[in-house]
Protein backbone atom coordinates (compact mmCIF):
# COMPACT_ATOMS: atom_id res chain seq x y z
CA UNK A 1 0.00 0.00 0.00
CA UNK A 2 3.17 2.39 0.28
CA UNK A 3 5.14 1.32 -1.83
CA UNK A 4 2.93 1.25 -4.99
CA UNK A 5 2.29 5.36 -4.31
CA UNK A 6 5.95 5.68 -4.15
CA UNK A 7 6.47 3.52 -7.41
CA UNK A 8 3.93 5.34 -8.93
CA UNK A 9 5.61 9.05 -7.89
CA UNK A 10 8.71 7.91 -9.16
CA UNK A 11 7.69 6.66 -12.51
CA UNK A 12 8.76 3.42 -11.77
CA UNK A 13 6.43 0.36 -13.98
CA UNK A 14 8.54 -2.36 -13.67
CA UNK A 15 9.60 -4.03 -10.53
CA UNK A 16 13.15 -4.26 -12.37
CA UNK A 17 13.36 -0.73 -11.44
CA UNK A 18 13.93 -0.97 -7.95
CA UNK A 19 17.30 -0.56 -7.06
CA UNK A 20 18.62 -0.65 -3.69
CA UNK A 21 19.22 3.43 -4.16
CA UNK A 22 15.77 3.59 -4.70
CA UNK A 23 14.55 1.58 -2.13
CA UNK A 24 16.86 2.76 0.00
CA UNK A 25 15.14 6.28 -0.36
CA UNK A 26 11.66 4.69 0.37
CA UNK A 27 12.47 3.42 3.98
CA UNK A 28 13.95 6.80 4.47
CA UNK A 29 11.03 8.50 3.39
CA UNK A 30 9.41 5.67 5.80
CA UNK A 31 11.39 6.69 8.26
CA UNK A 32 10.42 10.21 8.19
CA UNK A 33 6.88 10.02 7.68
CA UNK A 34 4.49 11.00 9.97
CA UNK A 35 1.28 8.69 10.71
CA UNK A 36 -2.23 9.56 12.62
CA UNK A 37 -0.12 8.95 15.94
CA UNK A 38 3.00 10.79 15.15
CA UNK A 39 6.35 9.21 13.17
CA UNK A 40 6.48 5.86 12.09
CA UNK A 41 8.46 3.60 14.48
CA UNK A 42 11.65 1.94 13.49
CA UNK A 43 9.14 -1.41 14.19
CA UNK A 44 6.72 -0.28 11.79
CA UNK A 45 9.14 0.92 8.99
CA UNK A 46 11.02 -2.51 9.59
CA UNK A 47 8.11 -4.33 9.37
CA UNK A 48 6.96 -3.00 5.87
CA UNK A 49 10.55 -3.06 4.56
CA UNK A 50 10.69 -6.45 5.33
CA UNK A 51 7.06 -7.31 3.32
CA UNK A 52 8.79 -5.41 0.38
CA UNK A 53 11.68 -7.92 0.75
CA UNK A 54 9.62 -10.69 0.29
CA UNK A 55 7.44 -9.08 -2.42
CA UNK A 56 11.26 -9.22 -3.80
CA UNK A 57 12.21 -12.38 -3.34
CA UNK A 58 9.03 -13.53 -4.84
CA UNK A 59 9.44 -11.87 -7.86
CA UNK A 60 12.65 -13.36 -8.48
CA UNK A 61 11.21 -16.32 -7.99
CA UNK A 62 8.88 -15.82 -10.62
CA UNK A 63 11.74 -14.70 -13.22
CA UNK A 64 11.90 -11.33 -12.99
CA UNK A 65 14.83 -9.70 -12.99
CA UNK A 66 15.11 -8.08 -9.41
CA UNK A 67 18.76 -6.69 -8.23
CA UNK A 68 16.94 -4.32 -5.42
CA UNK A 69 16.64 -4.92 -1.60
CA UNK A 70 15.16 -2.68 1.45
CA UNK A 71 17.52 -2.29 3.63
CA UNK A 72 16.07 -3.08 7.30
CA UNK A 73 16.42 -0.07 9.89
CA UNK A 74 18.44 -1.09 12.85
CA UNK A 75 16.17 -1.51 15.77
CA UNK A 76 17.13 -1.35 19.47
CA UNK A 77 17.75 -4.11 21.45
CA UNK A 78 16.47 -4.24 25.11
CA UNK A 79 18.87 -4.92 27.69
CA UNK A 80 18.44 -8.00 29.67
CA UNK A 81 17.96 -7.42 32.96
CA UNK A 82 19.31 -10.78 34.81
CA UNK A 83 19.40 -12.47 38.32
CA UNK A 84 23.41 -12.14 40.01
CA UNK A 85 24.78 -15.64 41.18
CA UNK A 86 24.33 -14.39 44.89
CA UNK A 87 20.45 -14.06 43.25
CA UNK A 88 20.15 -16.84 42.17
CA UNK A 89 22.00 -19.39 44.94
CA UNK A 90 19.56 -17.78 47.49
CA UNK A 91 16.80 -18.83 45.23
CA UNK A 92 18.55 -22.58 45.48
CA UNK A 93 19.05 -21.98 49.35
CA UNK A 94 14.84 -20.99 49.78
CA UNK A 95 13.90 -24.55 47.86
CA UNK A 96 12.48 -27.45 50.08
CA UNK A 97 13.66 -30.12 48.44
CA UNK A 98 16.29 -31.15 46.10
CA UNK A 99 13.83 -30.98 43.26
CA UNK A 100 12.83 -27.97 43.57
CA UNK A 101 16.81 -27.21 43.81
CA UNK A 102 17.56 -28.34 40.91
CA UNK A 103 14.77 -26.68 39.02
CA UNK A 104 15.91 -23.47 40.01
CA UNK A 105 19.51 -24.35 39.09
CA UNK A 106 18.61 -25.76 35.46
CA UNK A 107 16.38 -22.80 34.87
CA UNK A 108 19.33 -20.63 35.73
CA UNK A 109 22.32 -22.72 34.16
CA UNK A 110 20.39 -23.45 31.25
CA UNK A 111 18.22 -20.88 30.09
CA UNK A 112 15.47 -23.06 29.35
CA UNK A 113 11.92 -21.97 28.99
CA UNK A 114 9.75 -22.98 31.80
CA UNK A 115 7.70 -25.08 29.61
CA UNK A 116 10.70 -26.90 27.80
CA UNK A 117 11.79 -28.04 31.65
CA UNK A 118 8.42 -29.52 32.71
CA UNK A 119 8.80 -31.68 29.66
CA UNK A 120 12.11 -33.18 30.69
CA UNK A 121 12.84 -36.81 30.98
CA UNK A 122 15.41 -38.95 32.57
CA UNK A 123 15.90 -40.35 28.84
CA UNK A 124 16.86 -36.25 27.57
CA UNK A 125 20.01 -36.58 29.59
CA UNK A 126 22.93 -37.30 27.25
CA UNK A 127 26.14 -38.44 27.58
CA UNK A 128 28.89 -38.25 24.62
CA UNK A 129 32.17 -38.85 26.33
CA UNK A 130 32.86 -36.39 28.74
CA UNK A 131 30.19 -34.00 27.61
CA UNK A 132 27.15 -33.70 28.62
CA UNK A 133 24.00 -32.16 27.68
CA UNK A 134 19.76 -32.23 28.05
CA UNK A 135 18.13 -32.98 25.13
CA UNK A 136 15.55 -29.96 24.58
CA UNK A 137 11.71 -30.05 22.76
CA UNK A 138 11.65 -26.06 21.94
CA UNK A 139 9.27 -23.96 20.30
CA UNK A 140 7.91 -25.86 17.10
CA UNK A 141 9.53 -29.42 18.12
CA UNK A 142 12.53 -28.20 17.39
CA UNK A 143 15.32 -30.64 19.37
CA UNK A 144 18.45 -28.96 20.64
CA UNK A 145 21.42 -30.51 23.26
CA UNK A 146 21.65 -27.60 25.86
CA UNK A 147 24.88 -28.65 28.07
CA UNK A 148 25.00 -28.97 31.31
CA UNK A 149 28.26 -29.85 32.60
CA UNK A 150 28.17 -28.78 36.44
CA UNK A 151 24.39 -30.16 36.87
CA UNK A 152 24.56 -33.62 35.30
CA UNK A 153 24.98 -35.67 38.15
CA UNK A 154 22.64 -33.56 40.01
CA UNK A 155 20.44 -34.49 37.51
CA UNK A 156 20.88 -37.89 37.10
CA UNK A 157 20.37 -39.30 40.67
């Protein structure tokens, strides 16, 4: 919807006509544009360069001949606000039991998701050598070894 005004204001008819100086000026002019609530966000710009991308890509697909790409605004990245080690043993210190221990610890250690750790089984404990690692179910079934080389005899008794 933007970028067929823009096309249009440019005298551009073929999709062979977008050149990365081109489309380079349309996520500028993105960037700078103001919408019923004030500027575009870097989000919102990023998110319709990327759908021109792919409008892209699909062309090329199709046989066109297609040497332009959007190039994606940089957008921030939040900072991570984490748990200290002093945090996170008195966490260990607070459990009841050993279970409860040790879920606190793999949580920490590992970075799992809370819902890829309730799906753990004694069989996702590997051993290769003196590795060793929990085999993870993540988003999408996706497997992944995750090691775990401090915990694993925790784990295993």
């Amino acid at each position: 919807m933007l970028l067929l005004p823009f096309c249009e204001e440019g005298g551009i008819q073929d999709v062979s006509g977008l050149d990365n100086r081109l489309l380079d000026r349309f996520t500028s002019r993105l960037l700078g544009r103001r919408g019923p609530r004030g500027p575009l966000s870097k989000h919102s710009v990023h998110a319709y360069a990327r759908a021109v991308n792919h409008f892209l890509a699909w062309a090329r697909r199709e046989g066109e001949s297609v040497e332009g790409r959007a190039q994606l605004p940089r957008l921030p990245r939040p900072v991570i606000d984490v748990l200290s080690r002093d945090e996170i043993q008195r966490l260990e210190d607070m459990a009841r039991s050993e279970r409860d221990k040790l879920i606190v610890r793999t949580l920490a250690d590992t970075g799992l998701r809370v819902g890829e750790l309730v799906k753990l089984r004694l069989t996702d404990l590997v051993s290769r050598g003196r590795q060793h690692y929990l085999r993870v179910r993540g988003k999408g079934s996706k497997e992944r070894l995750v090691p775990i080389p401090r915990l694993y005899e925790r784990l295993r008794r």
